[in-house]
Protein backbone atom coordinates (compact mmCIF):
# COMPACT_ATOMS: atom_id res chain seq x y z
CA UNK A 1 99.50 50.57 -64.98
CA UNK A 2 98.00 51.02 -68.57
CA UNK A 3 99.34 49.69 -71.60
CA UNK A 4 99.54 53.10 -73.10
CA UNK A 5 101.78 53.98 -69.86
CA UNK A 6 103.84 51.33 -70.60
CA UNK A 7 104.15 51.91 -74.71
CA UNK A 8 105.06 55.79 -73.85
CA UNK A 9 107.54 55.05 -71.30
CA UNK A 10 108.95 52.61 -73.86
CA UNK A 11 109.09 55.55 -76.19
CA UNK A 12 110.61 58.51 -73.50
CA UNK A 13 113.95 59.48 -74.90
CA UNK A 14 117.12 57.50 -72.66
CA UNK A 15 120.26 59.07 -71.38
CA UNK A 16 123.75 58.48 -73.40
CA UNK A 17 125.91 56.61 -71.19
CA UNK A 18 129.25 58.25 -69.76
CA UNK A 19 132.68 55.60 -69.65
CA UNK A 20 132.96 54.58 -66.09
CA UNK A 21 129.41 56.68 -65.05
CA UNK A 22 127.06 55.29 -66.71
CA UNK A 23 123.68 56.98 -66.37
CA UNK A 24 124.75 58.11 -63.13
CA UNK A 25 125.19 61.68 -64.11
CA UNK A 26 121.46 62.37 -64.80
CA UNK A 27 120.65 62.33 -60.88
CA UNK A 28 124.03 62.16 -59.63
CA UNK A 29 123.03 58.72 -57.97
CA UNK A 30 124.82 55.26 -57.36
CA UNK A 31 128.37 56.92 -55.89
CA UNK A 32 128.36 59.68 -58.25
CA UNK A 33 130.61 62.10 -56.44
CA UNK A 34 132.96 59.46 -55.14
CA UNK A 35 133.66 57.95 -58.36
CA UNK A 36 134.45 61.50 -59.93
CA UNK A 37 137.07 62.03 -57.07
CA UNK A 38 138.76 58.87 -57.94
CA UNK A 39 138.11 58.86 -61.20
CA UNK A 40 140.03 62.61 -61.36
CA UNK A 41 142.58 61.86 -58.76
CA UNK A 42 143.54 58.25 -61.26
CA UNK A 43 144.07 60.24 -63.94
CA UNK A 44 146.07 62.65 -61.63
CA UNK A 45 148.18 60.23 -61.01
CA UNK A 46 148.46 58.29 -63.96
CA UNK A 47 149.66 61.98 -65.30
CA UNK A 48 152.45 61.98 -62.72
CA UNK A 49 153.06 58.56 -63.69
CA UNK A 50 153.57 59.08 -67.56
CA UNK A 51 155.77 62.29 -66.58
CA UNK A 52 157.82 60.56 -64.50
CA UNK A 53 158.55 57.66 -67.53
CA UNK A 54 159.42 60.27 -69.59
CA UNK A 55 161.94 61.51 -67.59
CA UNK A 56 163.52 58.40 -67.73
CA UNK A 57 163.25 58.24 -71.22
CA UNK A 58 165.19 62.24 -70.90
CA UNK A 59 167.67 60.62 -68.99
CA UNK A 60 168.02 57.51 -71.31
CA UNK A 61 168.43 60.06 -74.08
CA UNK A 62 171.63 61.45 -71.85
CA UNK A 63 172.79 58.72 -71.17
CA UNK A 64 172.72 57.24 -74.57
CA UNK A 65 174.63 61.09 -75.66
CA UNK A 66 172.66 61.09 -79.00
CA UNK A 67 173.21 65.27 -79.37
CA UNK A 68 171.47 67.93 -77.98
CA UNK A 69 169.46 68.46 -81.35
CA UNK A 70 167.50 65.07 -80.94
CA UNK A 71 166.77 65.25 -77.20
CA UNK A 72 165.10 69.02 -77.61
CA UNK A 73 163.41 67.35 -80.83
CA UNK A 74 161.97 65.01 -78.44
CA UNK A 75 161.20 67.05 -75.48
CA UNK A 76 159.14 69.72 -78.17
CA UNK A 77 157.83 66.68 -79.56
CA UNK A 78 155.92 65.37 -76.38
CA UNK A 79 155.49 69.37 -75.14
CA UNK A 80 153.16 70.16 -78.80
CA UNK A 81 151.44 66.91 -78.59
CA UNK A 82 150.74 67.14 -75.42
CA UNK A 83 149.41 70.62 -75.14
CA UNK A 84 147.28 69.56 -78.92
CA UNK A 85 145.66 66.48 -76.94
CA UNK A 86 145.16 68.87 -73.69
CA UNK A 87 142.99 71.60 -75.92
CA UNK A 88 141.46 68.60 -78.03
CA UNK A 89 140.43 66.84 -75.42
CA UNK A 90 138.86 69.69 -72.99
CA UNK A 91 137.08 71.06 -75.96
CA UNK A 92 135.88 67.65 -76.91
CA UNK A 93 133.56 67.75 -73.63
CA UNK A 94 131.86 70.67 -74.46
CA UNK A 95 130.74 70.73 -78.30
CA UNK A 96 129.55 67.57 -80.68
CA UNK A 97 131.79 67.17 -83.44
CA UNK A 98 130.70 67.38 -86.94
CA UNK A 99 131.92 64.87 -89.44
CA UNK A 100 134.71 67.13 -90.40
CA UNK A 101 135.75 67.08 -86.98
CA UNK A 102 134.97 64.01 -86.41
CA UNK A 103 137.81 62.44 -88.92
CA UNK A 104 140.52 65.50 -87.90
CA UNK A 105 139.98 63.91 -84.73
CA UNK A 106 140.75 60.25 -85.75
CA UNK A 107 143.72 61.71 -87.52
CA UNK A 108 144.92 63.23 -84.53
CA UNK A 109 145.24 60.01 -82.81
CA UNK A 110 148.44 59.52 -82.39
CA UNK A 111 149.35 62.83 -81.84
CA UNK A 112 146.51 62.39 -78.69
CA UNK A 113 149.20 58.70 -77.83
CA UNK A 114 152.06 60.93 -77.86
CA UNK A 115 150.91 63.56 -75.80
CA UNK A 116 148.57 61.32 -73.55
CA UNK A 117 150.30 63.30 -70.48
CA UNK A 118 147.70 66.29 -72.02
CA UNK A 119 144.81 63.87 -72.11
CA UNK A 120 144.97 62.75 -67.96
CA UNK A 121 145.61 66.10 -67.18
CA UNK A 122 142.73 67.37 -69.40
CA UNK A 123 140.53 64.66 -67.88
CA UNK A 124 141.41 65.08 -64.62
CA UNK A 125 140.53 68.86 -64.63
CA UNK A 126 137.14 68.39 -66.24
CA UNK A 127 136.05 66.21 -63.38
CA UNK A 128 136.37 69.16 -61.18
CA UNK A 129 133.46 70.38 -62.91
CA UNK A 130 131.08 67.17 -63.81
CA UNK A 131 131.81 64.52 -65.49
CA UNK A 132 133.78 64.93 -68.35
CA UNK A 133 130.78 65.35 -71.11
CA UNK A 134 127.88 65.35 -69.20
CA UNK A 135 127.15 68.91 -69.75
CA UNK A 136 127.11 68.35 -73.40
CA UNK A 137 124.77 65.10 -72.87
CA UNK A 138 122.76 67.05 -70.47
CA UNK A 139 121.74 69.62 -72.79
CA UNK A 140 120.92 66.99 -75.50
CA UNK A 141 118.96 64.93 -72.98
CA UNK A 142 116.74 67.60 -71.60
CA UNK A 143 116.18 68.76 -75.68
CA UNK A 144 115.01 65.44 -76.15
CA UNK A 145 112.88 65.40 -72.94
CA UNK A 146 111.09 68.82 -74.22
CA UNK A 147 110.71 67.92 -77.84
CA UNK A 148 109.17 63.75 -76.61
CA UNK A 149 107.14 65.77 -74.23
CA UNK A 150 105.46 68.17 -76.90
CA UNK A 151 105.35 65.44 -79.23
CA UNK A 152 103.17 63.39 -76.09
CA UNK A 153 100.91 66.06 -75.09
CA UNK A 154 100.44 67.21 -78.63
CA UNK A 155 98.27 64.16 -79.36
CA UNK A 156 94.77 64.03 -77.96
CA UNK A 157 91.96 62.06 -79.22
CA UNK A 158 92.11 59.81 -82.50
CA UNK A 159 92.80 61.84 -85.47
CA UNK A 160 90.51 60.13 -87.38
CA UNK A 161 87.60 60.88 -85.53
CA UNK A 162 88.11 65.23 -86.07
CA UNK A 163 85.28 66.65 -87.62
CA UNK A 164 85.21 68.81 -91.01
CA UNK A 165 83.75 72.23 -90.84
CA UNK A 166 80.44 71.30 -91.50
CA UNK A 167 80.15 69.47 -88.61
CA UNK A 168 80.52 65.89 -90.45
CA UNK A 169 83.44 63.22 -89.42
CA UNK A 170 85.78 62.56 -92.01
CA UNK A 171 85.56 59.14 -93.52
């Protein structure tokens, strides 16, 4: 292999990693399918899971007889958050935020903790599809691809060396 081989396959554009696929989801190697099934069927469960606490914490609330204003303040309270972090969080796989987004995002943390019930189930539903963002990487990956290929094929000879209109090399 040439050295200029090796410099422009230093150069080619690499794929953004996925959490918990790595590069996988360019060729869908290395247990890609499998680990989407578990991966979708853990956060499935870890759903159920977190539903299930929170009906202990109803019952607590019962139990405890604080008033029927607090425990419906509570049970609206999880219901928005977790239906914000559900839209949030599906939408987040398919567009690139801007940095507007970016920090209404990081202010909707906790409202994303509170309603992490939204989040699994979001989650879990996107790896259905793919894995959750890869069709967002995917499109930026294969831009890249096109515009490192253009900029590779574009080049030929030494620039240096291009003749004037007269016939002449430039010096």
């Amino acid at each position: 292999m040439s050295t200029q081989d090796e410099q422009s396959r230093k150069q080619a554009p690499e794929p953004e990693p996925i959490r918990f696929y790595g590069t996988t989801w360019v060729d869908h190697s290395g247990g890609y399918p499998l680990r989407r099934l578990g991966l979708g069927l853990g956060a499935l469960a870890a759903a159920v899971a977190g539903a299930f606490v929170l009906r202990l914490a109803y019952d607590g609330l019962a139990i405890a007889d604080v008033g029927s204003w607090v425990t419906v303040l509570v049970v609206v309270a999880f219901a928005v958050c977790s239906s914000l972090a559900f839209s949030r969080t599906l939408g987040g796989y398919l567009r690139r935020d801007d940095d507007g987004a970016a920090a209404a995002d990081s202010s909707l943390r906790s409202v994303k903790a509170i309603g992490f019930i939204g989040v699994l189930a979001a989650y879990a539903l996107r790896t259905v599809v793919e894995a959750p963002g890869e069709k967002l990487l995917r499109a930026e990956y294969e831009a890249e691809l096109e515009r490192y290929e253009k900029r590779r094929t574009s080049r030929t000879g030494n620039p240096a060396a291009k003749r004037k209109r007269g016939g002449r090399t430039r010096r």
